[in-house]
N, C-alpha and C. Protein backbone atom coordinates (compact mmCIF):
# COMPACT_ATOMS: atom_id res chain seq x y z
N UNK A 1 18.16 -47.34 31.83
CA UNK A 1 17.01 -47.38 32.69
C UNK A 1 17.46 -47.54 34.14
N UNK A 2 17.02 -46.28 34.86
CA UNK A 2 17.30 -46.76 36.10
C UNK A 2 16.53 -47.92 37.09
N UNK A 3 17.09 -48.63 37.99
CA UNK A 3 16.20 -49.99 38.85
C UNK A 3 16.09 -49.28 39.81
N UNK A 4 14.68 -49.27 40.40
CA UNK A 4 14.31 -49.18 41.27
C UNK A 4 14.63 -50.09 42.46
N UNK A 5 14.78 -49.51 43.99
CA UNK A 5 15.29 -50.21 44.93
C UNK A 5 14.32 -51.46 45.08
N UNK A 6 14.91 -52.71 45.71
CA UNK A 6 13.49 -53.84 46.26
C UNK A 6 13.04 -53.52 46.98
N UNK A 7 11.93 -53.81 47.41
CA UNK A 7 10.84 -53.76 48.09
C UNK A 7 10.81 -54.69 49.10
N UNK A 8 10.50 -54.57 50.45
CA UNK A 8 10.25 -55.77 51.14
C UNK A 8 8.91 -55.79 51.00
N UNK A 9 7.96 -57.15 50.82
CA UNK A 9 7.10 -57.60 51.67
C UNK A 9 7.10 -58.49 52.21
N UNK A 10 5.83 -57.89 52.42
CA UNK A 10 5.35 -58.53 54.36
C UNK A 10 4.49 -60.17 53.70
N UNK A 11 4.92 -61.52 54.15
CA UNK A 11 4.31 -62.40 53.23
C UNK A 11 3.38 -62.62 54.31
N UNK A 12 1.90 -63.10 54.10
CA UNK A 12 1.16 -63.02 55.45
C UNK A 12 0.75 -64.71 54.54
N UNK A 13 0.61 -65.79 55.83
CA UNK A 13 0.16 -67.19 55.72
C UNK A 13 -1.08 -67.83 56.91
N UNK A 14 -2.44 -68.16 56.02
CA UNK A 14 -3.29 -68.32 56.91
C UNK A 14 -2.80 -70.13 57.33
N UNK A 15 -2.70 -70.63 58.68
CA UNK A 15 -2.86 -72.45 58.17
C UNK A 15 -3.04 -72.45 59.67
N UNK A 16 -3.32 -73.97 59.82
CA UNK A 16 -3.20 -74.24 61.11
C UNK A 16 -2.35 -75.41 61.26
N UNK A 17 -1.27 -75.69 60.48
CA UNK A 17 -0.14 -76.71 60.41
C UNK A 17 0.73 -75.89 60.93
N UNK A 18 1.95 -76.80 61.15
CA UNK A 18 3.55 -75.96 61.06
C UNK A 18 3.64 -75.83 59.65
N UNK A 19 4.27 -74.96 59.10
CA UNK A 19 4.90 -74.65 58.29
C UNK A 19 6.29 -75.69 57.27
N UNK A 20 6.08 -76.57 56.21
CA UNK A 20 7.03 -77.39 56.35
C UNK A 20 8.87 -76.81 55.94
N UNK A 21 9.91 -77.41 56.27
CA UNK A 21 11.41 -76.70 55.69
C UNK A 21 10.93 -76.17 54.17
N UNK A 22 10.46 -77.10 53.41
CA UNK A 22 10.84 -77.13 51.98
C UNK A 22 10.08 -75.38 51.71
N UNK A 23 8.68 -75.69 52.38
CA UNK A 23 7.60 -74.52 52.24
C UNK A 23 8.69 -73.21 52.45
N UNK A 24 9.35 -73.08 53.58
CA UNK A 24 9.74 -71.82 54.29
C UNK A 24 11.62 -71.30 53.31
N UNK A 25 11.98 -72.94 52.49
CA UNK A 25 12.71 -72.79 51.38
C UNK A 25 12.21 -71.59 50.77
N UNK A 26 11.39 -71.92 50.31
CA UNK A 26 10.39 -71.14 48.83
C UNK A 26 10.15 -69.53 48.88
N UNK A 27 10.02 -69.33 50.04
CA UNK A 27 10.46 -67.94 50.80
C UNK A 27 11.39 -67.05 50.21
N UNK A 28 12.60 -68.08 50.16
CA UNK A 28 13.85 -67.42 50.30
C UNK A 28 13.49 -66.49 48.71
N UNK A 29 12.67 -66.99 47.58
CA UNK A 29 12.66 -66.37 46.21
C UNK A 29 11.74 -65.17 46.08
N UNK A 30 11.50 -64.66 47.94
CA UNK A 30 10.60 -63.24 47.77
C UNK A 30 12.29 -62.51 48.65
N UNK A 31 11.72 -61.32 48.50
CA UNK A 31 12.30 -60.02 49.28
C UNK A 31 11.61 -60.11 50.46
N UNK A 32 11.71 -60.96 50.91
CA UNK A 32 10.61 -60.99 52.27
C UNK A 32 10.65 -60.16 53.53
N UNK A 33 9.81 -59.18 53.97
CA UNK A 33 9.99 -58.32 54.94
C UNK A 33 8.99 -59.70 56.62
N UNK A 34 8.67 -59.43 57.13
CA UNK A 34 8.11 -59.90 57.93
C UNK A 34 7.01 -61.52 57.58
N UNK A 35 7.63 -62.28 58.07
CA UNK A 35 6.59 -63.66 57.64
C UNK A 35 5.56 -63.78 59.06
N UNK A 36 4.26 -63.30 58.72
CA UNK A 36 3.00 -63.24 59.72
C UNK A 36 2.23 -64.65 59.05
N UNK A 37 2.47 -65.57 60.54
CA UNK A 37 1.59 -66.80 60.09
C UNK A 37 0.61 -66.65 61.17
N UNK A 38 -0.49 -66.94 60.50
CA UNK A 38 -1.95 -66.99 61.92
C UNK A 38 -2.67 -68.08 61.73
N UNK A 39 -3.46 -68.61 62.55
CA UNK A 39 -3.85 -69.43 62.39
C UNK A 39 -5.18 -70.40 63.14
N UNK A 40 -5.89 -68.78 63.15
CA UNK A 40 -7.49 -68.23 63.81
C UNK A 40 -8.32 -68.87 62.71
N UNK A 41 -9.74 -69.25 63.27
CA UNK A 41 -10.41 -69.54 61.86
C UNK A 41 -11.95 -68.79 62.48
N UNK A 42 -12.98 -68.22 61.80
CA UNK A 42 -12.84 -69.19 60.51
C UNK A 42 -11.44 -67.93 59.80
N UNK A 43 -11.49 -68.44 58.31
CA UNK A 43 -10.78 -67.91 57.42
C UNK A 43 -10.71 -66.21 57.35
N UNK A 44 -11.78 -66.05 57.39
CA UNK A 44 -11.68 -64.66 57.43
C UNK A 44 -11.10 -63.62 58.56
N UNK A 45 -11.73 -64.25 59.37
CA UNK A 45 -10.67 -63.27 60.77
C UNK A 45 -9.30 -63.82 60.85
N UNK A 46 -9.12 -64.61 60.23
CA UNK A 46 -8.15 -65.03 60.84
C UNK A 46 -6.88 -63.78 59.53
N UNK A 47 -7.55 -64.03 58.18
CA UNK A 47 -6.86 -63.02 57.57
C UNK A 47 -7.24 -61.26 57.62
N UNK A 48 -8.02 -60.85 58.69
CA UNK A 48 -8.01 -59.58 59.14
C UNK A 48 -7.46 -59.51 59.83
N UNK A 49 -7.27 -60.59 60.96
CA UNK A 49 -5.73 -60.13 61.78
C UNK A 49 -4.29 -60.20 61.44
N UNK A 50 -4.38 -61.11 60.15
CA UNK A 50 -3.25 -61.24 59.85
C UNK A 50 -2.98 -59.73 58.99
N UNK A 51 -3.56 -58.88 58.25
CA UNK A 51 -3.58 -57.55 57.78
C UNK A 51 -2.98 -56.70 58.94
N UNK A 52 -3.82 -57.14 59.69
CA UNK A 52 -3.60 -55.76 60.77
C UNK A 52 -1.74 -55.95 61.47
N UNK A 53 -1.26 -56.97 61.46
CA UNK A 53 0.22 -56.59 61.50
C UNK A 53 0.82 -56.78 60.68
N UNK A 54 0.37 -56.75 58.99
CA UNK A 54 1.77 -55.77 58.14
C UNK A 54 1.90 -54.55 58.32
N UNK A 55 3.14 -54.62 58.10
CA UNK A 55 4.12 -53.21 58.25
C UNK A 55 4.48 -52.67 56.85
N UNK A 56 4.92 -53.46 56.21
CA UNK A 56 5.29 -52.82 54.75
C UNK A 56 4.56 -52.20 53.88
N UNK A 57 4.75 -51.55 52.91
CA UNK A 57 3.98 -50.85 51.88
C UNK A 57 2.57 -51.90 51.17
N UNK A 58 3.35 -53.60 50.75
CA UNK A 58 3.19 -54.39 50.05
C UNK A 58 3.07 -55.64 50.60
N UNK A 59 1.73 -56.63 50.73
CA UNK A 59 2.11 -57.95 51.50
C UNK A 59 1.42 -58.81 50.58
N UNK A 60 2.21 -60.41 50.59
CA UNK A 60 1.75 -61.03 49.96
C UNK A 60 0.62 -62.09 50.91
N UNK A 61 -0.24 -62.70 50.44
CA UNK A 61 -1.43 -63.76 50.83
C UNK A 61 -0.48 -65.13 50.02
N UNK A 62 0.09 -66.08 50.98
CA UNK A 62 0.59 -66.96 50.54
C UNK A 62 -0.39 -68.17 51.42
N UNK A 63 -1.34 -69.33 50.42
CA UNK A 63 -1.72 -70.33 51.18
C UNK A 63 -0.28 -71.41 51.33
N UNK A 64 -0.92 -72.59 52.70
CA UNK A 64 0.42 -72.81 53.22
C UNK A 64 0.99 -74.46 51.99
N UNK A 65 -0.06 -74.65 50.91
CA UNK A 65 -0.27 -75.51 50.06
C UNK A 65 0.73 -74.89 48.68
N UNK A 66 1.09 -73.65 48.56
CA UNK A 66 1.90 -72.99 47.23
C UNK A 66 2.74 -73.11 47.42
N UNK A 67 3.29 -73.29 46.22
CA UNK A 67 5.00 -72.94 46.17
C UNK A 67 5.26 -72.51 44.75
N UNK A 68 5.98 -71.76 45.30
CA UNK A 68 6.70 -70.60 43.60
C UNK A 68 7.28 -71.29 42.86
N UNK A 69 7.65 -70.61 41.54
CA UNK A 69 7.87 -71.50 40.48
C UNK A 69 9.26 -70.67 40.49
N UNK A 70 10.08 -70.72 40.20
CA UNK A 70 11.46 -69.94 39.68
C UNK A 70 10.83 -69.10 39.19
N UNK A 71 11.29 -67.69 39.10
CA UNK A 71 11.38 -66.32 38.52
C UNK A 71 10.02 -65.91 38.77
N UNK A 72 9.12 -66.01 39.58
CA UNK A 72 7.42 -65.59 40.22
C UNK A 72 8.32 -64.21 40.15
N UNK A 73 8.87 -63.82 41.25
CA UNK A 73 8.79 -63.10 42.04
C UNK A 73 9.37 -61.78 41.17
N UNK A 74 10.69 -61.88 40.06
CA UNK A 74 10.79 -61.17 39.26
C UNK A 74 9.65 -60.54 38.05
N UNK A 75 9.16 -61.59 37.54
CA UNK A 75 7.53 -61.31 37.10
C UNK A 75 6.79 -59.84 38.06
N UNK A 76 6.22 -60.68 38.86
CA UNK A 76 5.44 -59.85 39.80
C UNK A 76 5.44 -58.70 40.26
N UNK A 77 6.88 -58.29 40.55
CA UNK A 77 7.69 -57.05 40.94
C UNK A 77 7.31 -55.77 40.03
N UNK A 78 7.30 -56.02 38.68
CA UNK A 78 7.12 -55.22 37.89
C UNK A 78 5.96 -54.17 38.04
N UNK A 79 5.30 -54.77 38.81
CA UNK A 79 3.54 -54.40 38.58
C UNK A 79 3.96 -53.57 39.72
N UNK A 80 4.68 -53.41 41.02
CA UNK A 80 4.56 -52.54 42.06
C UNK A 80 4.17 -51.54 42.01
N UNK A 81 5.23 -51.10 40.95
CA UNK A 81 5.32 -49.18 41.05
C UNK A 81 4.17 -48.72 40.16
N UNK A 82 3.11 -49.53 39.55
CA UNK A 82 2.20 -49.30 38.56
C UNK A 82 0.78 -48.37 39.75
């Protein structure tokens, strides 16, 4: 079976905190193309502007409260090319 190349995405984060180390750790377990944090409210504009500067094919909606579990991101991947 051939593998398909990775993918970057674009992870887009609505908050109006900083961002903490451990949070921006958790990162490291995407292919991450561009990290767009905004932090306009209410909620909704604030995630239409955050849309309007991905670049990549693929972006993720990460709140600034998640954090991945080991192997998310291999999971998830699968579904791209679907």
């Amino acid at each position: 079976m051939m593998q398909q190349p990775e993918r970057k995405v674009d992870v887009v984060v609505v908050t109006r905190k900083p961002l903490s180390e451990m949070w921006l750790r958790n990162l490291k377990m995407l292919p991450a193309g561009e990290l767009i944090v905004v932090g306009s409210s209410p909620l909704s504009v604030a995630r239409y502007e955050a849309i309007q500067k991905v670049r990549s094919e693929w972006f993720l909606f990460l709140d600034d409260d998640v954090y991945l579990c080991s192997g998310w991101w291999s999971c998830a991947s699968q579904f791209l090319s679907r």
